[in-house]
Protein backbone atom coordinates (compact mmCIF):
# COMPACT_ATOMS: atom_id res chain seq x y z
CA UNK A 1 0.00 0.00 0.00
CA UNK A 2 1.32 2.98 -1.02
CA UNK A 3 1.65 6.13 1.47
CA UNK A 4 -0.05 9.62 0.79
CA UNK A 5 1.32 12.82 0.94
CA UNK A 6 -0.47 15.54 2.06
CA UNK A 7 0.56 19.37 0.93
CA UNK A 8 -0.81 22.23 2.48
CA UNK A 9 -0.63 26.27 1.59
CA UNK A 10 2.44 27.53 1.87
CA UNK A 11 4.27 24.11 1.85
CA UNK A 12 7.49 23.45 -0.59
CA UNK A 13 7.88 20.52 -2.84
CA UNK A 14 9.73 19.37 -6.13
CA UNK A 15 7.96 17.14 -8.92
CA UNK A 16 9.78 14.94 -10.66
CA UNK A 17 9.30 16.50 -13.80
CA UNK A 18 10.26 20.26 -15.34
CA UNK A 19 6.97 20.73 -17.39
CA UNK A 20 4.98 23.98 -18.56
CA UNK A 21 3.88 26.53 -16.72
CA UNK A 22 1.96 29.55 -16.60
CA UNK A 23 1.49 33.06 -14.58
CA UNK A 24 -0.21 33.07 -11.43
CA UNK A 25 -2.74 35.87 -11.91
CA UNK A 26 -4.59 33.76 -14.90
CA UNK A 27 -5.53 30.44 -12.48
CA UNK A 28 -4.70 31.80 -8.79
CA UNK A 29 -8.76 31.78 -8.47
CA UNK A 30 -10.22 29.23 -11.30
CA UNK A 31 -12.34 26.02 -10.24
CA UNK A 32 -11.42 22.58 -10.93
CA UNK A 33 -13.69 22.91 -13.98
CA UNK A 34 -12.38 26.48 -14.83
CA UNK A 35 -8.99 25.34 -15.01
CA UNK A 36 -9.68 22.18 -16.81
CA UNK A 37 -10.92 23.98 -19.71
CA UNK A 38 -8.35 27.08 -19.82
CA UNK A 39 -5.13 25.12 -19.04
CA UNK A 40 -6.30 22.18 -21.41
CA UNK A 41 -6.44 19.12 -18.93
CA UNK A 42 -8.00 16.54 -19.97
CA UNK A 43 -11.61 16.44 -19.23
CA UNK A 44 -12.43 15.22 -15.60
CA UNK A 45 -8.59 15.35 -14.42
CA UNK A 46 -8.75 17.60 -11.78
CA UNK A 47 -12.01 15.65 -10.32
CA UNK A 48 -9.63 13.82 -7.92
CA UNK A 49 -7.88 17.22 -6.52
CA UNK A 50 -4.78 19.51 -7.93
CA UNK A 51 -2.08 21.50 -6.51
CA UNK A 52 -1.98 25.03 -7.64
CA UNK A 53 1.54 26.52 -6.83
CA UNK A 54 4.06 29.03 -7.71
CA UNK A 55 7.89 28.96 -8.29
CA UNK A 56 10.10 29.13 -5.08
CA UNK A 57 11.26 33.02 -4.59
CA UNK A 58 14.82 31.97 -4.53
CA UNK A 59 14.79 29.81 -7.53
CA UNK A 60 12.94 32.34 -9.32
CA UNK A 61 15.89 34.85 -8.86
CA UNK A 62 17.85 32.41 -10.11
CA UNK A 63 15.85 31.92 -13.38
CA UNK A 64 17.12 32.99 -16.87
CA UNK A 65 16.46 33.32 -20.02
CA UNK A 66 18.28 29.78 -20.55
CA UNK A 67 16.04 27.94 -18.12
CA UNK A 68 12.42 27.84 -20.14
CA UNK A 69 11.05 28.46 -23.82
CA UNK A 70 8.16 30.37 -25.04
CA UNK A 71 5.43 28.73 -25.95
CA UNK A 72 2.04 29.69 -27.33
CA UNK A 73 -1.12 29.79 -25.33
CA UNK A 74 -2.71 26.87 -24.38
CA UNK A 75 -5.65 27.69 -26.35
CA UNK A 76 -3.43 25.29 -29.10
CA UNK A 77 -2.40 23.05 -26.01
CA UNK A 78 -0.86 20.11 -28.09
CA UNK A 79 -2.95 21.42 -31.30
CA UNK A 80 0.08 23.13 -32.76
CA UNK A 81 -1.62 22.86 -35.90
CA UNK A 82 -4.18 24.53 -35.37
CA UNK A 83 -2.39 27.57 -34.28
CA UNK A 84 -2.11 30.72 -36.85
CA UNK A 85 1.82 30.08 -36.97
CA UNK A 86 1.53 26.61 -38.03
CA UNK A 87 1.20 26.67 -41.66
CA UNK A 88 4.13 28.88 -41.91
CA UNK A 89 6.50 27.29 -39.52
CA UNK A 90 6.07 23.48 -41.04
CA UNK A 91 7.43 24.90 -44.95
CA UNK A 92 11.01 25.82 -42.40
CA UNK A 93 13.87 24.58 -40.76
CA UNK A 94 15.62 26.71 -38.26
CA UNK A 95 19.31 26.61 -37.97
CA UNK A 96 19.39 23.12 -39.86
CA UNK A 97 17.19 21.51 -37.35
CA UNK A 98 14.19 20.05 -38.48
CA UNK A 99 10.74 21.56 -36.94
CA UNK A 100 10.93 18.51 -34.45
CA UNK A 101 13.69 19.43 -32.69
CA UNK A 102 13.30 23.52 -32.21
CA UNK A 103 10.33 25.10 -30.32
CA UNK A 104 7.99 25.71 -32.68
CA UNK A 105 7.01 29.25 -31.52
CA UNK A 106 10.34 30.71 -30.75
CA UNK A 107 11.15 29.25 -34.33
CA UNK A 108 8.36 30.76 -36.03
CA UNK A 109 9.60 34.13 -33.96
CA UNK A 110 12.73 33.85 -35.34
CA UNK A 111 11.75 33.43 -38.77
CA UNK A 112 9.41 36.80 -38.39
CA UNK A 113 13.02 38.74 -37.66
CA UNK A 114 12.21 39.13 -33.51
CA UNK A 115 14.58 38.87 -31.45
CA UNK A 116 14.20 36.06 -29.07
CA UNK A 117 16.18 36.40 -26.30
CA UNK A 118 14.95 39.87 -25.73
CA UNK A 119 11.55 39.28 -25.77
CA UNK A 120 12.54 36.28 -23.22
CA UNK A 121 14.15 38.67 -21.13
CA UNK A 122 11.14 40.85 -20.69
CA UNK A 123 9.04 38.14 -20.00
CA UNK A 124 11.81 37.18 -17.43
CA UNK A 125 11.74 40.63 -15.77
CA UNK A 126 8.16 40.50 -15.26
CA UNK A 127 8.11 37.48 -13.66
CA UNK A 128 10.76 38.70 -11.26
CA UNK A 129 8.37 41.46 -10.91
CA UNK A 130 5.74 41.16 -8.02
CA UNK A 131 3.87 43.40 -6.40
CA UNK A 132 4.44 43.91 -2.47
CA UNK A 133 2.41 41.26 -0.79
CA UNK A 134 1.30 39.78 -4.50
CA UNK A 135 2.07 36.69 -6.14
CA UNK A 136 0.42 37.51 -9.86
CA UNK A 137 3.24 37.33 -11.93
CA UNK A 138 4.87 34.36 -10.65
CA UNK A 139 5.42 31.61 -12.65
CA UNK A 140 2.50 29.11 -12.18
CA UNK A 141 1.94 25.35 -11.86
CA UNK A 142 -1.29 23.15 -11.60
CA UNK A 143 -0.14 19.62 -10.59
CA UNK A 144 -2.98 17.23 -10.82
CA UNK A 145 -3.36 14.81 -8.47
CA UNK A 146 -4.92 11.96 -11.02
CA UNK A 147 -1.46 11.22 -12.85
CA UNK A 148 -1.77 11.54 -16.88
CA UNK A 149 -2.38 8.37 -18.40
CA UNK A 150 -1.90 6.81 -21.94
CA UNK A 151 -5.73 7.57 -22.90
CA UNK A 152 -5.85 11.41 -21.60
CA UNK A 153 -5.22 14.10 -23.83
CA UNK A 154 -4.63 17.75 -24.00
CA UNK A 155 -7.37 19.38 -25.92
CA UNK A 156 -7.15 22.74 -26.70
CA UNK A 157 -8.17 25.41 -24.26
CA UNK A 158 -12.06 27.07 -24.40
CA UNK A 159 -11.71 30.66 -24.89
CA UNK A 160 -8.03 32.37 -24.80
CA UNK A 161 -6.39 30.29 -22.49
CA UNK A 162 -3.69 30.98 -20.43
CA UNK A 163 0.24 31.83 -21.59
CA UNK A 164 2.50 29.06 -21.69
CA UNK A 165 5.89 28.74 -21.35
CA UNK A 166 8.79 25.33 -20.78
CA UNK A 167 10.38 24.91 -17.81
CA UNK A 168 13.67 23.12 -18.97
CA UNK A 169 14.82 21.91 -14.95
CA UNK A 170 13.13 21.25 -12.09
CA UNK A 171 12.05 23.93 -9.70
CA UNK A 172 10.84 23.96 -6.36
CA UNK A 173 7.01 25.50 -6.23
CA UNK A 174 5.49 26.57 -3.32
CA UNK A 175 1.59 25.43 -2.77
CA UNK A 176 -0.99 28.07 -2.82
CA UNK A 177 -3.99 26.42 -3.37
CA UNK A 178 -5.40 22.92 -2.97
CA UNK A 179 -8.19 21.87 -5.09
């Protein structure tokens, strides 16, 4: 039999996996329901319970530029193509690397003439940027508690969804809400 663990607010843990994540302010007050359709969870996921958290202060001061990739919204959560920068990104290859191997939308950024690792550094700084007593620009995690299986997919979000971005090493989150 296999042992629980039980997280409260404010307690500190590290997942085994890296993984996406998001900004605070867009889920720090969605349901179970809510959050299934904007993040793009599989339908009924969350019925078992989730973990919303943020990044740990300290390794969010550490955090650069190197540690995550843009990505899109989830609104084309594993739907790449059906996003608007599809068609145009699929025709390319980016530095000789086939589309399989480069992130899609800092590829199809690229190929627009943007400069990356700015834009990455702005969306860095505002991160790092919280308001006295706030945690709405923090970088964001829902953990699930029902483990994805082989069958569950990641539909595309209803309405805008919510930024997305890849987390590249593990962090430590804290836990601000339990679902």
């Amino acid at each position: 039999m296999s042992e629980s663990i039980v997280y409260l607010p404010g307690d500190e843990f590290r997942p085994p996996k890296a993984g996406d994540f998001t900004i605070y302010k867009y889920v720090e007050k969605l349901s179970r329901d809510e959050l299934e359709d904007i993040c793009g969870f599989h339908k009924g996921r969350l019925s078992r319970g989730a973990i919303v958290a943020v990044m740990h202060r300290e390794d969010l001061e550490k955090l650069s530029t190197t540690d995550f990739t843009l990505g899109a919204s989830t609104r084309w959560s594993r739907s790449a193509a059906a996003a608007p920068w599809a068609p145009a990104f699929t025709k390319f290859e980016v530095n000789g690397k086939s589309r399989m191997e480069v992130n899609a939308i800092e590829s199809a950024l690229e190929l627009e003439g943007k400069d990356v690792q700015g834009l990455k550094g702005k969306v860095l700084k505002f991160l790092k940027e919280t308001k006295l007593g706030g945690d709405g620009n923090l970088p964001a995690k829902v953990f699930p508690t029902w483990r994805h299986e082989d069958d569950m997919e990641y539909p595309s979000a209803k309405g805008a969804g919510v930024p997305q971005f890849k987390l590249h090493n593990k962090k430590r989150w804290v836990v601000q809400r339990i679902l």
